[in-house]
PDB file of N, CA and C in Angstrom:
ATOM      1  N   UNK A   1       0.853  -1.162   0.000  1.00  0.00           N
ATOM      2  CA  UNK A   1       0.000   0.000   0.000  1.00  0.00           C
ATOM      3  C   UNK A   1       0.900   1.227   0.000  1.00  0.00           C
ATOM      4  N   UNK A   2       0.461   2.477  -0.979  1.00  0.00           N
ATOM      5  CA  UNK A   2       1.358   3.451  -1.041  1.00  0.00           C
ATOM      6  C   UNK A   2       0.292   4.402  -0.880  1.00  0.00           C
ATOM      7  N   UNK A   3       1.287   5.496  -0.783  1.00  0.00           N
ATOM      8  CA  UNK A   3       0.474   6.971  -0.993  1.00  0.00           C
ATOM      9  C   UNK A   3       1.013   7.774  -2.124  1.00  0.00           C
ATOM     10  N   UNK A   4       0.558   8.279  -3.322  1.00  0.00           N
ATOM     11  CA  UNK A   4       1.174   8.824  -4.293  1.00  0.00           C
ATOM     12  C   UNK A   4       0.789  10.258  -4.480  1.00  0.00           C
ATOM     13  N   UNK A   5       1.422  11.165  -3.648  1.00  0.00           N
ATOM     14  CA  UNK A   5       0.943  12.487  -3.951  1.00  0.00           C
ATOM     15  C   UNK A   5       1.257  13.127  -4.669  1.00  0.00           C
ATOM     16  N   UNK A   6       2.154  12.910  -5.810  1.00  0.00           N
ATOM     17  CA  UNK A   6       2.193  13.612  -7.075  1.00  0.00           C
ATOM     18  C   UNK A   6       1.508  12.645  -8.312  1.00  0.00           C
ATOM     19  N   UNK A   7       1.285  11.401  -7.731  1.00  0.00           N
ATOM     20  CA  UNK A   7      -0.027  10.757  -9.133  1.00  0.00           C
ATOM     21  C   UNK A   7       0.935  10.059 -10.444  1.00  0.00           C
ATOM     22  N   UNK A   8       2.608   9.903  -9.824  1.00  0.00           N
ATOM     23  CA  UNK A   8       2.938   9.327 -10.712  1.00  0.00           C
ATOM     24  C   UNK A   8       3.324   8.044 -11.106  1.00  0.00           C
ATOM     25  N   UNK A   9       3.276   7.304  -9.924  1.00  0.00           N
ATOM     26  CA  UNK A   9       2.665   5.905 -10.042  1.00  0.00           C
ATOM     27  C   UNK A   9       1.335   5.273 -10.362  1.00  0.00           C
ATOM     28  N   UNK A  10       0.479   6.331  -9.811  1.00  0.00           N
ATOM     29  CA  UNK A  10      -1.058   6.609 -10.347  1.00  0.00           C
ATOM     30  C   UNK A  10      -1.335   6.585 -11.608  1.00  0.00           C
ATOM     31  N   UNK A  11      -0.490   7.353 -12.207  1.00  0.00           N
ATOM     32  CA  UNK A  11      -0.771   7.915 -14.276  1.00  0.00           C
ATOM     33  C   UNK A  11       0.222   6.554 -14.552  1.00  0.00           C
ATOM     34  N   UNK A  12       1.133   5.828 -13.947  1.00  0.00           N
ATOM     35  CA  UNK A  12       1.686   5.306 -14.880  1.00  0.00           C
ATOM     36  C   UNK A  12       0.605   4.011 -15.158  1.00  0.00           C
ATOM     37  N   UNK A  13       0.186   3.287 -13.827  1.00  0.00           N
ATOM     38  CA  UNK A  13      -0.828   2.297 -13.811  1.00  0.00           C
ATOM     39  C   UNK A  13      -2.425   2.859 -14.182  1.00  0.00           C
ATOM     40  N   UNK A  14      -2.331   3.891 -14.626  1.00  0.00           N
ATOM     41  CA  UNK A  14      -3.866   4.439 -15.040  1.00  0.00           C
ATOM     42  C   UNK A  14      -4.831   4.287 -14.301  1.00  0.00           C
ATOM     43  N   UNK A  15      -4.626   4.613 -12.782  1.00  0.00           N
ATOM     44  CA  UNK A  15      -5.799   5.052 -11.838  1.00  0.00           C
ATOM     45  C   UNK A  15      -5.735   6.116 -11.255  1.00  0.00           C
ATOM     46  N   UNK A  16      -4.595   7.017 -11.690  1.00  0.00           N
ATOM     47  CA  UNK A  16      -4.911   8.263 -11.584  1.00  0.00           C
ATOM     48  C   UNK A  16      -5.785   9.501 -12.413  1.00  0.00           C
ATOM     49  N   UNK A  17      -6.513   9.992 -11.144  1.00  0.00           N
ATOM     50  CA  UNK A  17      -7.668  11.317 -11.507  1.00  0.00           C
ATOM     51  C   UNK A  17      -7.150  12.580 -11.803  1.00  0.00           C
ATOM     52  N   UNK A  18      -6.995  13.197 -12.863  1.00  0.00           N
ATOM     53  CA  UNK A  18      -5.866  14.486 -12.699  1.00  0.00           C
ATOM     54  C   UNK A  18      -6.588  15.565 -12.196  1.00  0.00           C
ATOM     55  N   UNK A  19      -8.190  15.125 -12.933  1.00  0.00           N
ATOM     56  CA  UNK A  19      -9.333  16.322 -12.698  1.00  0.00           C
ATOM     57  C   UNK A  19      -9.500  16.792 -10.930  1.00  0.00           C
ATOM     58  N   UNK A  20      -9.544  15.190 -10.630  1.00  0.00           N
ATOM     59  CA  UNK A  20      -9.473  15.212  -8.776  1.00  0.00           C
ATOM     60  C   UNK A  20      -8.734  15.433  -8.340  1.00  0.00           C
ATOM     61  N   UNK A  21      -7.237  14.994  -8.600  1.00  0.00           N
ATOM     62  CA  UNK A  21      -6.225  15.346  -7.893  1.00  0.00           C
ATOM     63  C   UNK A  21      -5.510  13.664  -6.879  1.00  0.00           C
ATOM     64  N   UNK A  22      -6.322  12.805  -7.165  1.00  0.00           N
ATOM     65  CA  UNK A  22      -6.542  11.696  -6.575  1.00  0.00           C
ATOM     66  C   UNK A  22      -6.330  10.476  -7.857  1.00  0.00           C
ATOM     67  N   UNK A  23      -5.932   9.022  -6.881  1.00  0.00           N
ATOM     68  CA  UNK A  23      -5.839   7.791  -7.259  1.00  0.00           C
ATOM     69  C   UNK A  23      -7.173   7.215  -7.022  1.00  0.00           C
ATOM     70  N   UNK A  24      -7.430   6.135  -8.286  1.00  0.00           N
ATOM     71  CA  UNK A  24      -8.725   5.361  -7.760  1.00  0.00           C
ATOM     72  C   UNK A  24      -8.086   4.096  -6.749  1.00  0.00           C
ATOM     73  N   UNK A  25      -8.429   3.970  -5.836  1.00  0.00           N
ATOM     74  CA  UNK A  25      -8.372   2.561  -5.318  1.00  0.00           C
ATOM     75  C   UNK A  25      -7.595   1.516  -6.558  1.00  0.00           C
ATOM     76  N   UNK A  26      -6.636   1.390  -6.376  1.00  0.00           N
ATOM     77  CA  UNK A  26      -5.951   0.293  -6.915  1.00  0.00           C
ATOM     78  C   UNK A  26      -5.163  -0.799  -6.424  1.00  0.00           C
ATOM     79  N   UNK A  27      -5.692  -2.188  -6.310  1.00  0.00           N
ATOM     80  CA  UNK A  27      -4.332  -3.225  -6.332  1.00  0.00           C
ATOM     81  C   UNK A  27      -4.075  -3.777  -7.333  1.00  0.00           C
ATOM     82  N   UNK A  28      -2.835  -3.825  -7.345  1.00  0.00           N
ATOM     83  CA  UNK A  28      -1.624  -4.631  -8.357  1.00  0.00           C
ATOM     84  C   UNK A  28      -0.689  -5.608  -7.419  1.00  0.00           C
ATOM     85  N   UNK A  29      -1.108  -6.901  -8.331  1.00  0.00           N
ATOM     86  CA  UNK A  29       0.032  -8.181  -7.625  1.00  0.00           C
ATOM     87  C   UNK A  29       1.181  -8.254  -9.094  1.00  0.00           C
ATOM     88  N   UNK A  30       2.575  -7.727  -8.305  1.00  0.00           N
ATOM     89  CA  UNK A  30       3.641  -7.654  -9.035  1.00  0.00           C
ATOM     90  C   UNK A  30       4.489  -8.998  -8.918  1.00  0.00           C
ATOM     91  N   UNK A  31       5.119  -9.461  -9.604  1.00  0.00           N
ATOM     92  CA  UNK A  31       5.834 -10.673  -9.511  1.00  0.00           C
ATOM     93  C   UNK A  31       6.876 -10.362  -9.649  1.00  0.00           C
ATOM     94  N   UNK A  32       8.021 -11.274  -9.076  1.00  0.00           N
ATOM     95  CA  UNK A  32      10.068 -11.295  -8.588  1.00  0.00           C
ATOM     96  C   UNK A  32      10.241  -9.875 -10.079  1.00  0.00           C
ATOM     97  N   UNK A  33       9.407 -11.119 -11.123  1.00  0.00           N
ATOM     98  CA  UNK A  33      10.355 -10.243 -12.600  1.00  0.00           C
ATOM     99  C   UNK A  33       9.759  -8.760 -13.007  1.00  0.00           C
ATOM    100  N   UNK A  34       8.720  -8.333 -12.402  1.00  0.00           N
ATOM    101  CA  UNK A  34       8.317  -7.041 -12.928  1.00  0.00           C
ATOM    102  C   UNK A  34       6.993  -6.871 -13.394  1.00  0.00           C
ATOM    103  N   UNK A  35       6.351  -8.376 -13.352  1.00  0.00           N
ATOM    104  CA  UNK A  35       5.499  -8.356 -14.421  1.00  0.00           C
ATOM    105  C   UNK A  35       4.101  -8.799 -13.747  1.00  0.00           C
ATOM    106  N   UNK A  36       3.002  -7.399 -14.474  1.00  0.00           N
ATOM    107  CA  UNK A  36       1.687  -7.687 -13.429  1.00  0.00           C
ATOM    108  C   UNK A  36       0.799  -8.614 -13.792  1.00  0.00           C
ATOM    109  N   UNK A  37       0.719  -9.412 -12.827  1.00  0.00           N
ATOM    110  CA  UNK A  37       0.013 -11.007 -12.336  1.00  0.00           C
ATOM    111  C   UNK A  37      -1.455 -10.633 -12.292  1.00  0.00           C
ATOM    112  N   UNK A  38      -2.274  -9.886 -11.727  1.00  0.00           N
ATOM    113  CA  UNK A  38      -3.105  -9.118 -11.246  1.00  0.00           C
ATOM    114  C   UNK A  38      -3.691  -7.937 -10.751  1.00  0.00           C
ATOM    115  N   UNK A  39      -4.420  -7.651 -11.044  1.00  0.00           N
ATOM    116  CA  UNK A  39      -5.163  -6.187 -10.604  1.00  0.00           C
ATOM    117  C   UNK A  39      -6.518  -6.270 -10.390  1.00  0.00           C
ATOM    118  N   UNK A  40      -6.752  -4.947  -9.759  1.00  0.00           N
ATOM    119  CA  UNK A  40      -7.953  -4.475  -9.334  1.00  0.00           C
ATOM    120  C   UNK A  40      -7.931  -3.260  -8.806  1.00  0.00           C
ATOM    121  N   UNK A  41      -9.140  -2.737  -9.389  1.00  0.00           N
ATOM    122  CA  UNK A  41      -9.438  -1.144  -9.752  1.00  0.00           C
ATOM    123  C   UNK A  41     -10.826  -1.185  -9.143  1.00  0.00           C
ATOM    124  N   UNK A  42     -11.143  -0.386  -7.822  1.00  0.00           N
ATOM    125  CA  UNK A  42     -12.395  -0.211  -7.378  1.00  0.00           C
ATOM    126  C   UNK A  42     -12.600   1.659  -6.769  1.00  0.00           C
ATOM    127  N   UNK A  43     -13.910   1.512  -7.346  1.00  0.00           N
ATOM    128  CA  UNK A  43     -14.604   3.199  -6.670  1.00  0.00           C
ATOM    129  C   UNK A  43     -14.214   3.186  -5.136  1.00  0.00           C
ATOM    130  N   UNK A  44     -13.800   4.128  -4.928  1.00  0.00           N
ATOM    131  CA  UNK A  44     -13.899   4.722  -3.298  1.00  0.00           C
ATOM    132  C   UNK A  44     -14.779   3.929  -2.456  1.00  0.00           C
ATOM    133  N   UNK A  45     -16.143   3.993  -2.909  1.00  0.00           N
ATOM    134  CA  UNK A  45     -17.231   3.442  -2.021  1.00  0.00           C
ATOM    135  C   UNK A  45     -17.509   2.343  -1.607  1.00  0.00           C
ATOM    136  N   UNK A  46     -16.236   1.448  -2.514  1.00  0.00           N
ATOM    137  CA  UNK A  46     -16.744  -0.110  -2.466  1.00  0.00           C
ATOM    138  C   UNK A  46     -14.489  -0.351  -1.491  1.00  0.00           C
ATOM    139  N   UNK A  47     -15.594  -1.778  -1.121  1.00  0.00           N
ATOM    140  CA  UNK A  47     -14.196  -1.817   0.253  1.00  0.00           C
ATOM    141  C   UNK A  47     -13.469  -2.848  -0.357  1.00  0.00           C
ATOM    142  N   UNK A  48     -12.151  -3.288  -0.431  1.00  0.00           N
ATOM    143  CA  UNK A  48     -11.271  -4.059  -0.569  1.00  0.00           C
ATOM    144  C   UNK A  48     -11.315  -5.850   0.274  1.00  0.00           C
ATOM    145  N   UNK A  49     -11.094  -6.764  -0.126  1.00  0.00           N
ATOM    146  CA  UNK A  49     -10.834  -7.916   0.893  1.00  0.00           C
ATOM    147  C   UNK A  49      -9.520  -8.514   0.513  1.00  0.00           C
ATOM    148  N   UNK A  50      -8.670  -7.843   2.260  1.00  0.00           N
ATOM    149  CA  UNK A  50      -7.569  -8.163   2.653  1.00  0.00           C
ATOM    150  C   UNK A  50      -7.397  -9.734   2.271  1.00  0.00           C
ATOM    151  N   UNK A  51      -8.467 -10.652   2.870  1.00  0.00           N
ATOM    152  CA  UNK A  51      -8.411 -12.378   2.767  1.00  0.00           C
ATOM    153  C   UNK A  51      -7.892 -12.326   1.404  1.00  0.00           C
ATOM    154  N   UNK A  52      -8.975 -12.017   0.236  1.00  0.00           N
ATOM    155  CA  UNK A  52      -8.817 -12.522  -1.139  1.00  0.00           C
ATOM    156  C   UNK A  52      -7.362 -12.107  -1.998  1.00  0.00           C
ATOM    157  N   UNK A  53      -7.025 -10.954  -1.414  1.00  0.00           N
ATOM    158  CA  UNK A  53      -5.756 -10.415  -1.572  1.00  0.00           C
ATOM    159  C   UNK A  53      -5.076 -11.285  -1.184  1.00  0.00           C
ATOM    160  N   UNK A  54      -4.650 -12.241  -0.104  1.00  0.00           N
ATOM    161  CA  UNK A  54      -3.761 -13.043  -0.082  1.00  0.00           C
ATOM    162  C   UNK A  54      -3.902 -13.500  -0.214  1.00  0.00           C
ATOM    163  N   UNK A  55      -4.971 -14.465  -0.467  1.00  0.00           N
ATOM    164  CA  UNK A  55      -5.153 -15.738  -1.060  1.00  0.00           C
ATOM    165  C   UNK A  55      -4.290 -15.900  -2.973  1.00  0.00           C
ATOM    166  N   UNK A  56      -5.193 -14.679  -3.336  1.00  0.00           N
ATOM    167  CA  UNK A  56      -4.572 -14.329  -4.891  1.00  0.00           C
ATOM    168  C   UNK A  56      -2.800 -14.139  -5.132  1.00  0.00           C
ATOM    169  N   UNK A  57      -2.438 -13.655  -4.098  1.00  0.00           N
ATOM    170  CA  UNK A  57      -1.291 -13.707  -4.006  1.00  0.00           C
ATOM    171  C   UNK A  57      -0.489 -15.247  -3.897  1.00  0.00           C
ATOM    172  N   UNK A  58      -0.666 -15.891  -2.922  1.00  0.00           N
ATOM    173  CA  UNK A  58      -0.666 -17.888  -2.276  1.00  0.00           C
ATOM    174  C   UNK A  58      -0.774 -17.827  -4.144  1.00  0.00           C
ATOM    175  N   UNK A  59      -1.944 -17.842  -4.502  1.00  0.00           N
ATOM    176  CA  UNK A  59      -2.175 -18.918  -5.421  1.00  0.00           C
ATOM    177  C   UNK A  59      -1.051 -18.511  -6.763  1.00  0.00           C
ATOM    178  N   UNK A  60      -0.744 -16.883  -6.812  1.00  0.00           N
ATOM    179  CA  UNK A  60      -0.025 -16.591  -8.065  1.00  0.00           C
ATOM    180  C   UNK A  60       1.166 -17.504  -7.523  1.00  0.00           C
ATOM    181  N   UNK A  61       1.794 -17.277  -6.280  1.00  0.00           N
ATOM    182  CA  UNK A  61       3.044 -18.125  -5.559  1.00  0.00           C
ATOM    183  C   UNK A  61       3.248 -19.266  -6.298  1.00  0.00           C
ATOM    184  N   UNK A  62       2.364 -20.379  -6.109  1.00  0.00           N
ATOM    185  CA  UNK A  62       2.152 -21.622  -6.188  1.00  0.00           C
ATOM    186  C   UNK A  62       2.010 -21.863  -7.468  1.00  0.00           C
ATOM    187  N   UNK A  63       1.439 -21.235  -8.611  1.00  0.00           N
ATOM    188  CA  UNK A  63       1.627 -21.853  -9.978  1.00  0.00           C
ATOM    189  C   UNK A  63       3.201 -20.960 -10.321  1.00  0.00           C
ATOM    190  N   UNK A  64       3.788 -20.012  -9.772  1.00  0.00           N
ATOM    191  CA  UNK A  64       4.976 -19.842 -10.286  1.00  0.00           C
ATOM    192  C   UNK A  64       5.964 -20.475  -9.792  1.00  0.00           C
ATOM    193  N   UNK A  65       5.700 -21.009  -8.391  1.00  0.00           N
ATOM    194  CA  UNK A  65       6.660 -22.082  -8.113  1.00  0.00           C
ATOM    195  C   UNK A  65       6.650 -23.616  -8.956  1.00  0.00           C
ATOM    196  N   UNK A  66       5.487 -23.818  -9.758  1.00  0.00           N
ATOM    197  CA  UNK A  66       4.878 -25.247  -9.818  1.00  0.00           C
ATOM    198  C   UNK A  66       5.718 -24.926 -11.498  1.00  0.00           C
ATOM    199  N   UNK A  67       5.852 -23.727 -11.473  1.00  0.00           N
ATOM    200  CA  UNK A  67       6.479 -23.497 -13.299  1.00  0.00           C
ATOM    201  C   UNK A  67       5.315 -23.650 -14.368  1.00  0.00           C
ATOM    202  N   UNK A  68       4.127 -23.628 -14.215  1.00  0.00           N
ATOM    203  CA  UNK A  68       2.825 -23.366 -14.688  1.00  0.00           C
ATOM    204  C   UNK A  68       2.238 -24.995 -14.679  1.00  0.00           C
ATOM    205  N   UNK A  69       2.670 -25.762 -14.142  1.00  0.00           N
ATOM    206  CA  UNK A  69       2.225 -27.399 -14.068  1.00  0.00           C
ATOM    207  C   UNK A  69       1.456 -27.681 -13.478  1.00  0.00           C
ATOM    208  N   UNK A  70       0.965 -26.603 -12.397  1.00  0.00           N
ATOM    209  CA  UNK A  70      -0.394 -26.582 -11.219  1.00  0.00           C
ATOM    210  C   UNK A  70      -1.197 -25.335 -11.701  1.00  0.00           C
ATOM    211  N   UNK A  71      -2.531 -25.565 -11.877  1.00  0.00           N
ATOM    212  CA  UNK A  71      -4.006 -24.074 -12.044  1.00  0.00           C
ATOM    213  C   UNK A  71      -4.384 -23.576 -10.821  1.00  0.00           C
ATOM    214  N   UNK A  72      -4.435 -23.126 -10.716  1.00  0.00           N
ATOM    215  CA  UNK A  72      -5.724 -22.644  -9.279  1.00  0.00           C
ATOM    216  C   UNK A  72      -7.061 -22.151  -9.985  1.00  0.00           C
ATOM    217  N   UNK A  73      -8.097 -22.831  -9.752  1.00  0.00           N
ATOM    218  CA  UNK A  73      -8.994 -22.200 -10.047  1.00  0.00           C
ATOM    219  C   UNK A  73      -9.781 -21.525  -9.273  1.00  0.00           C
ATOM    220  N   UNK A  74     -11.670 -20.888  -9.554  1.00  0.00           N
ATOM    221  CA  UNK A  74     -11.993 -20.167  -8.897  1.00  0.00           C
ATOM    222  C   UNK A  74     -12.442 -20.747  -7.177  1.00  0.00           C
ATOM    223  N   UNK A  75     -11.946 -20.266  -6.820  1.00  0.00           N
ATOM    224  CA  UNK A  75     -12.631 -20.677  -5.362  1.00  0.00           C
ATOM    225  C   UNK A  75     -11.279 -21.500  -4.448  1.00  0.00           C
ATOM    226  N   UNK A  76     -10.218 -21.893  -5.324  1.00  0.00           N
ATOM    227  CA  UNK A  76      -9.093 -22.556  -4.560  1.00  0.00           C
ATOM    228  C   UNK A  76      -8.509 -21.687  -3.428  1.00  0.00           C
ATOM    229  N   UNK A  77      -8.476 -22.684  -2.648  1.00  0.00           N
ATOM    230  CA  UNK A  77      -7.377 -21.976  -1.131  1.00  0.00           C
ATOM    231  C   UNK A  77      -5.992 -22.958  -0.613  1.00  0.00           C
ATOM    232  N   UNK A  78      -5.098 -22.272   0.064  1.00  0.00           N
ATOM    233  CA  UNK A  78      -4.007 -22.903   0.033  1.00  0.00           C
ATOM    234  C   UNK A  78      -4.127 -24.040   0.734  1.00  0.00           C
ATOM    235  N   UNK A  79      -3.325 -25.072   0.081  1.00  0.00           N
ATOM    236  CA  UNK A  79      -3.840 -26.709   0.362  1.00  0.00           C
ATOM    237  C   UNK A  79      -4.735 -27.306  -0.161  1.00  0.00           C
ATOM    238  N   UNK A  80      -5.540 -26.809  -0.602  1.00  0.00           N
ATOM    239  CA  UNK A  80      -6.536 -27.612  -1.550  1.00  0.00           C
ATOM    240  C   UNK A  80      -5.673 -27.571  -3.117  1.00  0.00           C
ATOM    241  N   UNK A  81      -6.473 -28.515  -3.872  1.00  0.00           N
ATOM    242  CA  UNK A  81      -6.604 -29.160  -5.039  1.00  0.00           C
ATOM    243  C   UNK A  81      -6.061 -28.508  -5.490  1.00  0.00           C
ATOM    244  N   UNK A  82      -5.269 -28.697  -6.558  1.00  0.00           N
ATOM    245  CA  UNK A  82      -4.864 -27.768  -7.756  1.00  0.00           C
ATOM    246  C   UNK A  82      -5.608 -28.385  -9.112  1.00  0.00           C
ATOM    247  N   UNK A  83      -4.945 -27.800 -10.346  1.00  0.00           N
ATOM    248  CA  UNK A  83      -5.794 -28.751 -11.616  1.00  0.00           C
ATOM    249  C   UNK A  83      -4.261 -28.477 -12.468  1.00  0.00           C
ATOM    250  N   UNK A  84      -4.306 -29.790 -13.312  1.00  0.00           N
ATOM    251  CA  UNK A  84      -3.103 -29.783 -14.172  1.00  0.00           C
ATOM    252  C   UNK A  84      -3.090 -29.391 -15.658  1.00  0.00           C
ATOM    253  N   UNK A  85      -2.724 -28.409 -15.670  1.00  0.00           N
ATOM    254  CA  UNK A  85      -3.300 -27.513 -17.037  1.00  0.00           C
ATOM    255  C   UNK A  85      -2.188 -28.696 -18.355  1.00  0.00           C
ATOM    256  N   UNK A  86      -3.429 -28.723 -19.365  1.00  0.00           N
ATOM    257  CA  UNK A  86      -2.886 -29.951 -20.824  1.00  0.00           C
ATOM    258  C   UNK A  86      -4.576 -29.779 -21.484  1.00  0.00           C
ATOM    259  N   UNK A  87      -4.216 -30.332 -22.811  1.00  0.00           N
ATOM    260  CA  UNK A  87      -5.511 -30.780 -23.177  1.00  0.00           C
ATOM    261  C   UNK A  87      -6.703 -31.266 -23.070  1.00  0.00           C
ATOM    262  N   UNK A  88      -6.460 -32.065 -22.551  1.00  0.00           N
ATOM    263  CA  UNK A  88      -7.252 -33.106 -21.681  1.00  0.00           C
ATOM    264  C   UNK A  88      -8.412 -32.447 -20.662  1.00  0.00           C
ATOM    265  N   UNK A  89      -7.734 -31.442 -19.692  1.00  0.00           N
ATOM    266  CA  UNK A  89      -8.440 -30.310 -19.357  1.00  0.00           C
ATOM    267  C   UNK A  89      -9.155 -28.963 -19.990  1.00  0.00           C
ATOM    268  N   UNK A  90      -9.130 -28.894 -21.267  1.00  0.00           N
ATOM    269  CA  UNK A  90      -9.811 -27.760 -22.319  1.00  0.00           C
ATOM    270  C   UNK A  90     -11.556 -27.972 -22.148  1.00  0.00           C
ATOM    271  N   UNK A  91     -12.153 -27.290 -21.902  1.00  0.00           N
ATOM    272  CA  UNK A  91     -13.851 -27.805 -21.842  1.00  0.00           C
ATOM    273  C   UNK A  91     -14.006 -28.414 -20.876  1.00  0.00           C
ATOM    274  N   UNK A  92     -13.044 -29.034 -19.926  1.00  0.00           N
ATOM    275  CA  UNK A  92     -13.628 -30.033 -18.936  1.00  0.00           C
ATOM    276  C   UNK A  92     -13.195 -29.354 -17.682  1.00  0.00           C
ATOM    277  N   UNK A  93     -12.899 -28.297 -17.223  1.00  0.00           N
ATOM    278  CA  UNK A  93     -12.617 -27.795 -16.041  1.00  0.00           C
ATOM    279  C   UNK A  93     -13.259 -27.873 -14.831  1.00  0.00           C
ATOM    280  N   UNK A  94     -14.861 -27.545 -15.244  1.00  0.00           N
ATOM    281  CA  UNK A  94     -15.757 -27.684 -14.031  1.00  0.00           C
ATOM    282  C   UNK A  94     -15.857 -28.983 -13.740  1.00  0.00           C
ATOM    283  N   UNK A  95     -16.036 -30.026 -14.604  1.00  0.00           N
ATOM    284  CA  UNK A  95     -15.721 -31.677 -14.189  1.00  0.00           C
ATOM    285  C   UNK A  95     -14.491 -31.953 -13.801  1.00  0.00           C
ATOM    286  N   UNK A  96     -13.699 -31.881 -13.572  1.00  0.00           N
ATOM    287  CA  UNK A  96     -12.547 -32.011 -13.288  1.00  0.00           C
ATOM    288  C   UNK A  96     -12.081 -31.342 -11.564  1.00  0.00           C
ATOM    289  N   UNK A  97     -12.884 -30.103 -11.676  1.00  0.00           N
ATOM    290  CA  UNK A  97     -12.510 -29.954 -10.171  1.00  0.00           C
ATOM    291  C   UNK A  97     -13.815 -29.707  -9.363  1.00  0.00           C
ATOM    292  N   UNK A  98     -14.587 -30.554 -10.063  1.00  0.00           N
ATOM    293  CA  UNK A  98     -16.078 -30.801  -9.286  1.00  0.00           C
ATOM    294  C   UNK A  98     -15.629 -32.396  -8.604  1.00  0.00           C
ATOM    295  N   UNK A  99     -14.957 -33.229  -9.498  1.00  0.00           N
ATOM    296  CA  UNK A  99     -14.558 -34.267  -8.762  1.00  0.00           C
ATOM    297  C   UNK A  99     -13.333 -34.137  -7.811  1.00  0.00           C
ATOM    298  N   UNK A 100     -12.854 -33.095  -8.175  1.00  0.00           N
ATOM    299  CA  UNK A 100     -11.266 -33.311  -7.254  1.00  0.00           C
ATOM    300  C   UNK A 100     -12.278 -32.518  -6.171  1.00  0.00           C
ATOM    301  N   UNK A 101     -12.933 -31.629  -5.706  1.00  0.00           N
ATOM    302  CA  UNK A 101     -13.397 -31.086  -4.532  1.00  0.00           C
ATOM    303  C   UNK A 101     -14.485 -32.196  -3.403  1.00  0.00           C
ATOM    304  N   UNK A 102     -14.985 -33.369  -4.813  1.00  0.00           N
ATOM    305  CA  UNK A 102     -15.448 -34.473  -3.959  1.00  0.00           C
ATOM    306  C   UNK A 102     -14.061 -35.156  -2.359  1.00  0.00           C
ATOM    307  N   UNK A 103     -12.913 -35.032  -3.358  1.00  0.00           N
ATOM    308  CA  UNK A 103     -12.332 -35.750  -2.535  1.00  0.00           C
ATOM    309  C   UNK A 103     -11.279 -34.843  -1.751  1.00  0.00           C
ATOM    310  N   UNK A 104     -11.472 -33.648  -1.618  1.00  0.00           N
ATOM    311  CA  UNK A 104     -10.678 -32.807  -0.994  1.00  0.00           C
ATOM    312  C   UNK A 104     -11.617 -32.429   0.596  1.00  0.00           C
TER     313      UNK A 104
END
C-alpha cells in the first residue's frame, strides 16, 4: 500500500484522476520479474478484501513455483486441489474440479 501524492505511479498504472487530484483505489500483484500477475481497480465506495488479496497472491506463488504445471482455479485456497493444465483439461474444467473437490 502506497500513498502517491504527485499521481505518478497513479498515471503510470492508469488510476490516476488528474481532474481530482486523486488515485482510484488500486491493487496490483507484481511478480520477482516485474510483471503484473493481477489487478484491481475499485470506486472509493466499495471496500477491498484483505483475505482474497492473499489468497490471490498464495495462489499466483504456487503456480509460479509449480512453473505453470499446477491451475488454481476459482474458489481454490491454500492446500486444496490444484488442476493440471494440458488438453485433456480444455472444456472439462468444471468436471474435473467438481470431482477433485469431492475428494478434498
Amino acid at each position: 500500500m502506497l500513498s502517491d501524492g504527485g499521481g505518478k505511479v497513479g498515471t503510470a498504472f492508469g488510476i490516476y484522476d488528474a481532474n481530482g487530484g486523486i488515485e482510484t483505489r488500486g491493487r496490483f500483484i507484481i511478480d520477482p520479474d516485474g510483471v503484473v500477475q493481477g489487478f484491481e481497480v475499485l470506486t472509493p465506495p466499495v471496500g477491498r478484501n484483505v483475505s482474497e488479496s492473499l489468497r490471490q497472491v498464495q495462489a499466483f506463488q504456487l503456480v509460479r513455483n509449480s512453473k505453470g504445471t499446477e491451475a488454481t482455479p476459482s474458489g481454490w485456497k491454500p492446500g486444496k486441489a490444484t488442476l493440471k493444465p494440458g488438453p485433456d483439461l480444455v472444456g472439462r474444467v468444471w468436471e474435473v474440479w467438481k470431482t477433485k473437490q469431492a475428494f478434498d
